[in-house]
Protein backbone atom coordinates (compact mmCIF):
# COMPACT_ATOMS: atom_id res chain seq x y z
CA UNK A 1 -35.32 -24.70 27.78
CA UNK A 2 -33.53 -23.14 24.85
CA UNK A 3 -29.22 -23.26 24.82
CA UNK A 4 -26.35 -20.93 24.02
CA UNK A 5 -24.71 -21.13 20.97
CA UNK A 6 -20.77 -21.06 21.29
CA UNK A 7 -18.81 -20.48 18.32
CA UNK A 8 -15.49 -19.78 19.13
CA UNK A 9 -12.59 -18.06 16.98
CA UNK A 10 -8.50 -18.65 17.00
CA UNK A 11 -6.76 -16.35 19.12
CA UNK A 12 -8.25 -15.41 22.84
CA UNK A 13 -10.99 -17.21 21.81
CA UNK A 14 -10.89 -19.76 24.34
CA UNK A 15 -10.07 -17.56 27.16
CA UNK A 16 -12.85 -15.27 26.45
CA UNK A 17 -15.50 -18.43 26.12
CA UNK A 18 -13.99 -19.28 29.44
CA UNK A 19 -14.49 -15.86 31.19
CA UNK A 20 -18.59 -16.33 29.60
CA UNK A 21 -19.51 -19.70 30.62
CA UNK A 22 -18.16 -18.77 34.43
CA UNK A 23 -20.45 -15.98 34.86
CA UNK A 24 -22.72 -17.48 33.26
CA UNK A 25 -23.25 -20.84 35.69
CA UNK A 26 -22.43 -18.57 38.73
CA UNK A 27 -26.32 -17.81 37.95
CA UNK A 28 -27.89 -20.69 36.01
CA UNK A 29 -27.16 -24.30 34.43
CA UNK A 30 -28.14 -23.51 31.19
CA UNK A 31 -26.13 -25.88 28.40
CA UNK A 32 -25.00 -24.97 25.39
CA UNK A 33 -24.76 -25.96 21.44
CA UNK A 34 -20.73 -25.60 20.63
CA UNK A 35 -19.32 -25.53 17.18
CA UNK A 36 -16.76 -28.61 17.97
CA UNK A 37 -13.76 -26.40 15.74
CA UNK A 38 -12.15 -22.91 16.15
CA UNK A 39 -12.54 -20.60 13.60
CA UNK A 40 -9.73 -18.58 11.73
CA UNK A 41 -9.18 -15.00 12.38
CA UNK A 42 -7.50 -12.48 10.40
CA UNK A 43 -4.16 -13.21 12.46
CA UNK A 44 -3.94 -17.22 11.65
CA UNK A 45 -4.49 -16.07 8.17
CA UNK A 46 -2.82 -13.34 7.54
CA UNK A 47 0.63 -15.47 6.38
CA UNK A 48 -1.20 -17.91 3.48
CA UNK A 49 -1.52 -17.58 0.03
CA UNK A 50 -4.68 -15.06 -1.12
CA UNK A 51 -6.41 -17.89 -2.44
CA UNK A 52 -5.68 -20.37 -0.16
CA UNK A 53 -7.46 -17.60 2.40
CA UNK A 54 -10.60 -17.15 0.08
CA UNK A 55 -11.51 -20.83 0.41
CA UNK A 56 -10.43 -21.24 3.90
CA UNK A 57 -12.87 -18.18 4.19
CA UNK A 58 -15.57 -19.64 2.30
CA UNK A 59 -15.19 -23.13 4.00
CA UNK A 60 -15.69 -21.64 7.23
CA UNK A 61 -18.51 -19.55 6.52
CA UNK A 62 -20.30 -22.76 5.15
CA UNK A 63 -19.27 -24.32 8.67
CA UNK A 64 -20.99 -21.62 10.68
CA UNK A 65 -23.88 -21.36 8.09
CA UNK A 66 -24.65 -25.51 8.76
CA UNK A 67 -24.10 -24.54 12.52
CA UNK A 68 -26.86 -22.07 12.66
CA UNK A 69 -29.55 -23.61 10.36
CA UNK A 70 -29.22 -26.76 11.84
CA UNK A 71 -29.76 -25.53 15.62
CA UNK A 72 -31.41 -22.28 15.02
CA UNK A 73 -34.85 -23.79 16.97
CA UNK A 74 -32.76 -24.84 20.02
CA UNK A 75 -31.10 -21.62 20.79
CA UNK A 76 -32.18 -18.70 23.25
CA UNK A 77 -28.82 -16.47 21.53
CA UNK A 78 -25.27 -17.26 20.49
CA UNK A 79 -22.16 -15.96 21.98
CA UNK A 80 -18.99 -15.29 19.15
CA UNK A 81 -16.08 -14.54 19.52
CA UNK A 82 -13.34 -12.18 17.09
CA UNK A 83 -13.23 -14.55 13.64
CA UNK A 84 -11.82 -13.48 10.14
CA UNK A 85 -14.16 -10.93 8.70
CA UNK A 86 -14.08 -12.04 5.04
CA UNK A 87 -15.41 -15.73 7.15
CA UNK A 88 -18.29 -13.24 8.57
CA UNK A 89 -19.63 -11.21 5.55
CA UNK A 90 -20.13 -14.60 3.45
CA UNK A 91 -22.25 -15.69 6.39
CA UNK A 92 -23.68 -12.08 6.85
CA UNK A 93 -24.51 -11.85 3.28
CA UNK A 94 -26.38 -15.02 2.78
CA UNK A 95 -28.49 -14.32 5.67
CA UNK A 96 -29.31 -10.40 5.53
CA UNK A 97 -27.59 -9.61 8.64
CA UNK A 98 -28.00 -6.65 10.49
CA UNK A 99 -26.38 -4.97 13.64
CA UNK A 100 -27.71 -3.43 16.80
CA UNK A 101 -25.25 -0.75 17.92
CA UNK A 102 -25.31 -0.36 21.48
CA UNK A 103 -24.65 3.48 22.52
CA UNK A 104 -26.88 3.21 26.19
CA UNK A 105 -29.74 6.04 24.79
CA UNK A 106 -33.49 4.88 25.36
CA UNK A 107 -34.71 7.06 22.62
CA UNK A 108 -32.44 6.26 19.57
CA UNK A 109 -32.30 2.36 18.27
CA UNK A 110 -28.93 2.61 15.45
CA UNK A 111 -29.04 -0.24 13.12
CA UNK A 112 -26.06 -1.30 11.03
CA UNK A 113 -27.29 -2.96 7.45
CA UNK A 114 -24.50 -5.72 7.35
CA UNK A 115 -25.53 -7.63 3.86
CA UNK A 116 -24.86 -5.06 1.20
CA UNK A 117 -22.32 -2.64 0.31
CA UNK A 118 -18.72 -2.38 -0.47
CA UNK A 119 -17.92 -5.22 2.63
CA UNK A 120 -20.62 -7.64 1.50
CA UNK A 121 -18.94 -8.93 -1.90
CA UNK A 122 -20.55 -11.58 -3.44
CA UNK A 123 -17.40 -12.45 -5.31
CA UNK A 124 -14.00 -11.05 -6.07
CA UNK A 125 -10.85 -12.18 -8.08
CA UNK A 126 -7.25 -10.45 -7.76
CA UNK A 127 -4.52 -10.78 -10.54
CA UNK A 128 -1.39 -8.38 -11.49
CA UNK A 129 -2.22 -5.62 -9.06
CA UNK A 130 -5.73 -5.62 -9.61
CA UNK A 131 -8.68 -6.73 -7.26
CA UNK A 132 -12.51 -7.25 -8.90
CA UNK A 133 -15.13 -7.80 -7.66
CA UNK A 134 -19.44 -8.22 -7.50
CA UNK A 135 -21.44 -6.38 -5.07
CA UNK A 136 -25.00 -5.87 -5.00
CA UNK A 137 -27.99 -3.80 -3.55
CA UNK A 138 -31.58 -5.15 -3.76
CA UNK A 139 -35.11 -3.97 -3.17
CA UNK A 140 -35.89 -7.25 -1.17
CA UNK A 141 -32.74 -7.02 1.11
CA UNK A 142 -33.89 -3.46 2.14
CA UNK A 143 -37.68 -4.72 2.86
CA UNK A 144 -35.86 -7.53 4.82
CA UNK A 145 -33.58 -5.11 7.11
CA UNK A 146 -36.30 -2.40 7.49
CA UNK A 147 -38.45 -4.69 8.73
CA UNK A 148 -36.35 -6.56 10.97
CA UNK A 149 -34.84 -3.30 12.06
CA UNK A 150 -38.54 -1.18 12.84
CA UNK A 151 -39.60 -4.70 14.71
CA UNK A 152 -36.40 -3.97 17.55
CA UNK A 153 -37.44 -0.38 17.66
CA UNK A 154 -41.24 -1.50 17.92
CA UNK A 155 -39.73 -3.99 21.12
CA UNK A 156 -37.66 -0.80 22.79
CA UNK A 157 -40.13 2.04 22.35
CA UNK A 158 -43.37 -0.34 23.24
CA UNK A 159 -46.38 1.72 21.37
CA UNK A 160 -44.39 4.90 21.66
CA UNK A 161 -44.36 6.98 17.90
CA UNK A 162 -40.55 7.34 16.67
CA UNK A 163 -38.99 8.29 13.02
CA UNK A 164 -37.09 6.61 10.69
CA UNK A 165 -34.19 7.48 9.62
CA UNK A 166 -31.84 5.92 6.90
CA UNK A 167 -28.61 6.91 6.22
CA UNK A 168 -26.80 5.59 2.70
CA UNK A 169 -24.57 7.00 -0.55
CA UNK A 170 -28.44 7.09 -1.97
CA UNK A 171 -27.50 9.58 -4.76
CA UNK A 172 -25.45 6.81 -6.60
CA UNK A 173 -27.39 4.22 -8.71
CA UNK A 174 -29.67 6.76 -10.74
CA UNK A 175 -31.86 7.49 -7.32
CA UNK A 176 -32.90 4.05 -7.23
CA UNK A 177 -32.26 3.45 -3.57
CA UNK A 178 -34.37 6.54 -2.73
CA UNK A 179 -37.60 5.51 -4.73
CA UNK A 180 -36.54 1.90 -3.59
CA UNK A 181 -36.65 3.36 0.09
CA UNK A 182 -39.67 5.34 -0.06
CA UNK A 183 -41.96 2.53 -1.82
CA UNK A 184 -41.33 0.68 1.88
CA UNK A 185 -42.22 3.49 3.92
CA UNK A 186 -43.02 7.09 2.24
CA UNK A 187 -42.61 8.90 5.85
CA UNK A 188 -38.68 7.22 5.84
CA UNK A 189 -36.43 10.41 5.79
CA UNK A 190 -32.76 9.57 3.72
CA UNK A 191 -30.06 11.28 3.93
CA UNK A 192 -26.48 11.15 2.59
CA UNK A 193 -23.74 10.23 5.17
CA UNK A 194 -22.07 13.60 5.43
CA UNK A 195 -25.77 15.32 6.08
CA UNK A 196 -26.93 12.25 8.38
CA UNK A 197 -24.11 12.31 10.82
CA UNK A 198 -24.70 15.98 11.42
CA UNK A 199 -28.27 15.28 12.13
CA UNK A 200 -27.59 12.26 14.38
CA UNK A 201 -25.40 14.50 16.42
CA UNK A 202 -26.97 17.33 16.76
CA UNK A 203 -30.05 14.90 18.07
CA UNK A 204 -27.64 13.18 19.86
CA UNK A 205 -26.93 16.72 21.71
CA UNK A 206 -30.47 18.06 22.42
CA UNK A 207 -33.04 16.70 25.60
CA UNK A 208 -34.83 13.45 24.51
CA UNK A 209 -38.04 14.50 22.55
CA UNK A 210 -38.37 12.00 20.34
CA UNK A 211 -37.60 8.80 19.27
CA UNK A 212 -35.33 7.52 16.57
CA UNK A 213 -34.50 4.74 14.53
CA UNK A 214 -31.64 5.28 12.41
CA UNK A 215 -30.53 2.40 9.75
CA UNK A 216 -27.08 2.54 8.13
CA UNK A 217 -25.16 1.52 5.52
CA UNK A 218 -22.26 -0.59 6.18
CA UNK A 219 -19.70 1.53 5.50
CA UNK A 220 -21.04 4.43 7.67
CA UNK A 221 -22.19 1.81 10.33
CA UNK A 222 -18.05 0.89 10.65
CA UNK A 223 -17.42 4.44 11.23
CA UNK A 224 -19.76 5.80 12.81
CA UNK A 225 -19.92 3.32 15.95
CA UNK A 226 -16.04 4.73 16.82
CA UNK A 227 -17.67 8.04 16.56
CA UNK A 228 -20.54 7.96 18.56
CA UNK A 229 -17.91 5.93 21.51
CA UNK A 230 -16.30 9.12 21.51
CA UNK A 231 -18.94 11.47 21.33
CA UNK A 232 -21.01 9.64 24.04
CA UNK A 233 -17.92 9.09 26.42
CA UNK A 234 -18.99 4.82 26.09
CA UNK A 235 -15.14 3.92 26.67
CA UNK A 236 -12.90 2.04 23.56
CA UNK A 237 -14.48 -0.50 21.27
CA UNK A 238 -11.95 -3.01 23.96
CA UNK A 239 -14.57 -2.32 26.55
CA UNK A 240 -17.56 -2.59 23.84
CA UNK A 241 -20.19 -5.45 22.41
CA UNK A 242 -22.61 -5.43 19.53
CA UNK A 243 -25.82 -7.96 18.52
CA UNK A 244 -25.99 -9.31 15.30
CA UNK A 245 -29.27 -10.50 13.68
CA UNK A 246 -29.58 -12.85 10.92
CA UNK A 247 -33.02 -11.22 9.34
CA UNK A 248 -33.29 -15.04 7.19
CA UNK A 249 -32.42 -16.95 10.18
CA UNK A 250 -35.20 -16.44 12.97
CA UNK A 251 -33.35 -12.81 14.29
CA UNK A 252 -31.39 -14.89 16.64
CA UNK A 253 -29.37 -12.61 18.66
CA UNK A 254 -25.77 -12.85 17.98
CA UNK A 255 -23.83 -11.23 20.65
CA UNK A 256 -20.36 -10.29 19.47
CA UNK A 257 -17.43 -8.19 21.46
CA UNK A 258 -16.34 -5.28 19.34
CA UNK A 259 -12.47 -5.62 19.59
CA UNK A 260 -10.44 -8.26 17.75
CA UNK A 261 -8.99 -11.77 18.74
CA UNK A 262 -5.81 -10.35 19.64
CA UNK A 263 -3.48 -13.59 19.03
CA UNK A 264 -0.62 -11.68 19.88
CA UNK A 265 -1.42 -12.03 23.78
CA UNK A 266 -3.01 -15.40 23.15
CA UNK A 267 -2.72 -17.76 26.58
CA UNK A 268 -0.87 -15.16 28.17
CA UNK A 269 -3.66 -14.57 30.32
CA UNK A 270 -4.23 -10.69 29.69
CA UNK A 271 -7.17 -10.06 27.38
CA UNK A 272 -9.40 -7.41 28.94
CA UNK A 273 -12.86 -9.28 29.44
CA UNK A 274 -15.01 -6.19 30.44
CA UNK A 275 -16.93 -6.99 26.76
CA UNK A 276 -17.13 -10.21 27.80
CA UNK A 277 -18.43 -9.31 30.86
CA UNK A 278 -21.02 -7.07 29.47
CA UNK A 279 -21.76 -9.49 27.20
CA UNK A 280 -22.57 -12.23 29.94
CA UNK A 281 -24.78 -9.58 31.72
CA UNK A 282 -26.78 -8.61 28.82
CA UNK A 283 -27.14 -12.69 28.86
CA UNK A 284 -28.81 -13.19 31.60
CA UNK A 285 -30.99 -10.26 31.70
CA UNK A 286 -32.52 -10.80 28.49
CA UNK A 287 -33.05 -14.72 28.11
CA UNK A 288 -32.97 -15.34 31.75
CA UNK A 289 -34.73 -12.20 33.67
CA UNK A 290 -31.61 -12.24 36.05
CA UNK A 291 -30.71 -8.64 36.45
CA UNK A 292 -27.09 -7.74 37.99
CA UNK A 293 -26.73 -4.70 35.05
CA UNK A 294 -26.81 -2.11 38.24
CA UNK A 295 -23.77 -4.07 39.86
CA UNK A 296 -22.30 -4.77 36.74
CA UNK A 297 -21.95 -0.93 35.75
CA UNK A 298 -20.68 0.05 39.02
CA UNK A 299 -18.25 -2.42 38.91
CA UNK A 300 -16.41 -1.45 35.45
CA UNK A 301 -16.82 2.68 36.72
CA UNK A 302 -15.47 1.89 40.41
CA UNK A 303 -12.52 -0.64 38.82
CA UNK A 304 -11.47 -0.73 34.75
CA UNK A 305 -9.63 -3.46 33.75
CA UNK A 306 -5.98 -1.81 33.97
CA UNK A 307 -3.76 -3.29 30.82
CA UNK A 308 -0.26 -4.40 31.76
CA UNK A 309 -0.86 -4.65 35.23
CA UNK A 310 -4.60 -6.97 35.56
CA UNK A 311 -4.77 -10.41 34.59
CA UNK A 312 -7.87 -11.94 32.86
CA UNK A 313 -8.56 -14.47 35.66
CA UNK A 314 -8.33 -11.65 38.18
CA UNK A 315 -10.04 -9.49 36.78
CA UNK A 316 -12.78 -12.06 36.20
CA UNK A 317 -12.69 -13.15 40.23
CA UNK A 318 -12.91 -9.33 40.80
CA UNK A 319 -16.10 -8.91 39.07
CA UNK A 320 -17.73 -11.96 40.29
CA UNK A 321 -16.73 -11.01 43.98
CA UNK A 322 -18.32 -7.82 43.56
CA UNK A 323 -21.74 -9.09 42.76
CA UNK A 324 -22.04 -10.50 46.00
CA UNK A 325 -21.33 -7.23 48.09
């Protein structure tokens, strides 16, 4: 039997990797593949010299990188917690990463491209008030992510017929990413952000009649998720998780909660774990066929983790007590 990866950052890490693992053997003795060192978040860095943070950044992302080639055939998923994002987009670059954005609709599949753009520098340098810096787009990155991205629309909508949507700054670049787009797949419609979000939520407001896949850039990706957790009533991003897919590295699903590591309330026992907990679910549905998502839902609707007054381990017995009614 495959194993969960754990790779676990600075901050709440540890308490949140505590919080998975105990719902996770309330249900099954799977083991799991740990990275044996924390990662460094944007807190533990956020005090150090610029450079000394772009190789700290770079040495890390060569850490996970040699973590997730060299166990990539062992592992059913990996479960990450909050690390330093200039660590992440170094690792997310090199392997074409892309990100499921979970919004609870059966008929739309959003799909973040997380390995170009503005985030996803190759390589920058800062001097005198100045930053520079390399970024790059590329025909074979796009074949990469639209493939990778129409194969988890393919696995939710079964044989069912659904469009494509792509949503980038495609009038930049002397059209390029437009023929670029339409060499893949001719009946691809692209639209600019501004246009694209207007779409998605007028779709968004109208009785399922189709189905959608809808790829963004990273930039509108960032944005848009906070958007659509307003517009669709899904809670705060505290509450929320994503799935990351490394498109070079076997798709592995890379389950990730939204919020940050929050090292300011580091062992003070207080993190809200509902993403966790959602997190742990999704778990054990998907790689183990153990469904508790109906008991898990009522649970975080009947009793929200209440900040200031809750306390992780509490909270955690609360949840787990409530499966068993």
């Amino acid at each position: 039997m495959k194993k969960i990866g754990i790779i676990e950052g600075k901050g709440t890490g540890s308490e949140l990797i505590d919080v998975f693992k105990t719902v996770i053997h309330s249900f099954t003795n799977i083991e799991y593949i740990e990275l044996n060192e924390q990662i460094n978040t944007y807190w533990s860095n956020k005090n150090l010299d610029g450079n000394i943070i772009k190789k700290q950044s770079l040495k890390d992302a060569n850490k996970l990188a040699d973590f997730l080639q060299r166990h990539k055939d062992e592992l059913c998923c990996v479960f990450r917690t909050a690390i330093n994002a200039e660590t992440l987009y170094y690792l997310r670059t090199r392997f074409d990463a892309i990100k499921l954005i979970n919004i609870e609709k059966e008929n739309i599949v959003i799909v973040r491209d997380e390995s170009q753009g503005f985030y996803s520098i190759d390589n920058y340098d800062f001097d005198q008030g100045k930053i520079s810096f390399a970024s790059s787009l590329s025909l074979e990155k796009f074949q990469r992510i639209i493939k990778s991205s129409c194969a988890l629309a393919d696995k939710r909508f079964y044989r069912e017929k659904y469009k494509i949507w792509v949503i980038y700054k495609y009038h930049l670049f002397s059209n390029i990413i437009d023929s670029w787009i339409k060499s893949i797949n001719p009946n691809i419609e692209i639209f600019q952000p501004d246009t694209g979000i207007v779409n998605l939520q007028s779709f968004l407001e109208q009785p399922a009649k189709t189905n959608l896949l809808v790829i963004t850039s990273n930039e509108v990706g960032d944005v848009l998720y906070e958007f659509l957790l307003y517009m669709l009533h899904l809670g705060s991003k505290e509450t929320s998780y994503t799935t990351n897919y490394y498109t070079k590295l076997s798709n592995i699903p890379i389950y990730q909660t939204v919020h940050g590591s929050a090292d300011d309330i580091s062992g003070k026992d207080s993190i809200n774990p509902t993403a966790v907990l959602k997190i742990a679910i999704k778990t054990l549905f998907v790689h183990f066929g153990i469904n508790i998502t109906e008991k898990g839902n009522i649970f975080f609707k009947k009793r929200p983790f209440v900040k200031n007054k809750d306390t992780t381990t509490d909270y955690l017995e609360l949840f787990l007590k409530s499966l068993k009614q």
